[in-house]
Protein backbone atom coordinates (compact mmCIF):
# COMPACT_ATOMS: atom_id res chain seq x y z
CA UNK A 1 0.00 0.00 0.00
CA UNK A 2 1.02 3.58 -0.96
CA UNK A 3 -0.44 6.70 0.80
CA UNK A 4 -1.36 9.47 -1.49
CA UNK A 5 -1.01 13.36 -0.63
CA UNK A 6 -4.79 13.03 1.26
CA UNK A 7 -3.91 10.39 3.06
CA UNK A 8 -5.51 7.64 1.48
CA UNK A 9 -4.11 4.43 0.73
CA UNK A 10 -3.72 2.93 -2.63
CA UNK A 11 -3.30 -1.10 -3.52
CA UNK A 12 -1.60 -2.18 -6.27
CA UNK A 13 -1.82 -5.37 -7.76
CA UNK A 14 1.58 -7.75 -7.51
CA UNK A 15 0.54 -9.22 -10.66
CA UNK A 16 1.51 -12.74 -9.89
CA UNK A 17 3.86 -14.92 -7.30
CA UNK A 18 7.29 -13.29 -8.94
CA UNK A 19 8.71 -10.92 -5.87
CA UNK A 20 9.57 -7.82 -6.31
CA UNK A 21 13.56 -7.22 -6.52
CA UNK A 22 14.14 -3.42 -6.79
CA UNK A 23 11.41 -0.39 -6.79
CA UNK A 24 11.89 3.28 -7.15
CA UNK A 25 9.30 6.05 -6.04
CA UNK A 26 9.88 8.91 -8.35
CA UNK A 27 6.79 11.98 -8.64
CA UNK A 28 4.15 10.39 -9.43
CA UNK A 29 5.43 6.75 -10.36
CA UNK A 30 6.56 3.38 -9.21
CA UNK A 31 8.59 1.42 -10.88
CA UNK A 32 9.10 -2.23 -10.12
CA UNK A 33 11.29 -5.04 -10.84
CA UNK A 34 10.24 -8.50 -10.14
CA UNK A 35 12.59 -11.41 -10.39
CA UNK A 36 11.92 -12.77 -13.64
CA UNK A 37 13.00 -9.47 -15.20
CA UNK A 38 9.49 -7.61 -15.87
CA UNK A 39 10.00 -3.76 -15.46
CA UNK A 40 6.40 -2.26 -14.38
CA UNK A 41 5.66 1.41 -14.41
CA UNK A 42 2.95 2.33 -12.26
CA UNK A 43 1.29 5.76 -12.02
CA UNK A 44 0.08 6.61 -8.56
CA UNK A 45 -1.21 10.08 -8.81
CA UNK A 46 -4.88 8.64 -9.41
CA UNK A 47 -6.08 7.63 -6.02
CA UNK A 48 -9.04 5.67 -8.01
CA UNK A 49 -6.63 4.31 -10.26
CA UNK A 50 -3.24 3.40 -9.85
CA UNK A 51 -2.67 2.95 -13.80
CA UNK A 52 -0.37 0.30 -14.63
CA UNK A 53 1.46 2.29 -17.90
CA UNK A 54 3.57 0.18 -18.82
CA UNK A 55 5.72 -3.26 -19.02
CA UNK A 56 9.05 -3.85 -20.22
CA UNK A 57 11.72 -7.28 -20.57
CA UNK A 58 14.97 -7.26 -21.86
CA UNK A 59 14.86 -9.18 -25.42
CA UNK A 60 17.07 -11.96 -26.56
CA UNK A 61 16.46 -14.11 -23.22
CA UNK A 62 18.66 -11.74 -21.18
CA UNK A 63 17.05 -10.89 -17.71
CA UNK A 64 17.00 -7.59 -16.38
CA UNK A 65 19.10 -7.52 -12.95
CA UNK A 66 19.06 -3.75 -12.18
CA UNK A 67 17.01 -0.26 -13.11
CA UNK A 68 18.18 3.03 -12.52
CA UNK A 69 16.02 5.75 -12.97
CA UNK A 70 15.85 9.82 -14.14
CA UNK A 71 14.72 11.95 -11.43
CA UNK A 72 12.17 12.45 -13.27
CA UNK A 73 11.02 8.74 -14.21
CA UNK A 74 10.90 9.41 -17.41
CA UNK A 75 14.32 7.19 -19.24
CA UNK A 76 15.44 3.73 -17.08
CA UNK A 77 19.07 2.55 -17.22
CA UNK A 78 18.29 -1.18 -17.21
CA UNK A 79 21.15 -3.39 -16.50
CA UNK A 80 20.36 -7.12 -17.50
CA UNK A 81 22.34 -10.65 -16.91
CA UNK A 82 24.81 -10.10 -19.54
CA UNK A 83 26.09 -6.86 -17.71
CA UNK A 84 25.19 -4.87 -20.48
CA UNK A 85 23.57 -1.80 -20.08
CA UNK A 86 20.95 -0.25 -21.84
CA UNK A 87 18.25 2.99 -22.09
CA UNK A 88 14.98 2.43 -21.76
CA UNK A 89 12.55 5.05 -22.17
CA UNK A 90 9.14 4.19 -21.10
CA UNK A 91 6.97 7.20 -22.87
CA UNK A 92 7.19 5.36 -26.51
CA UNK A 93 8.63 1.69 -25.44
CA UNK A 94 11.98 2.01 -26.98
């Protein structure tokens, strides 16, 4: 659960039995990393909502180990099992 600026608390769905390795709070997103490698971008302005905006996995089999994020949440360095680095930018999935 995440409290929002009135106090109310939001639930978002783990979406599934993977745990959650790494998450980032950043304005008005989380950003998760579950074990398998999934990258999920959550927007948690909406009270009512909680939008899930978008998923992302590392292509080619690699896994994705690590995320670092822009202040902003806007671009993700993702790191995966190869040790190869990469940026990700969430607004247009490339």
């Amino acid at each position: 659960m995440i409290e929002d600026a009135k106090g109310t608390d939001i639930k978002l769905s783990q979406g599934g039995d993977t745990p959650i390795i790494q998450m980032h709070m950043i304005d008005a997103f989380l950003i998760l990393l579950d074990q398998k490698g999934k990258v999920r971008i959550h927007l948690i302005e909406d009270a009512n909502n909680a939008a899930l905006i978008t998923e992302h996995q590392a292509s080619g089999g690699n896994i994705i180990e690590k995320v670092f994020p822009n202040r902003k949440g806007t671009r993700l360095v993702c790191i995966d099992s190869t040790g190869n680095g990469y940026l990700y930018n969430p607004i247009d999935d490339s």
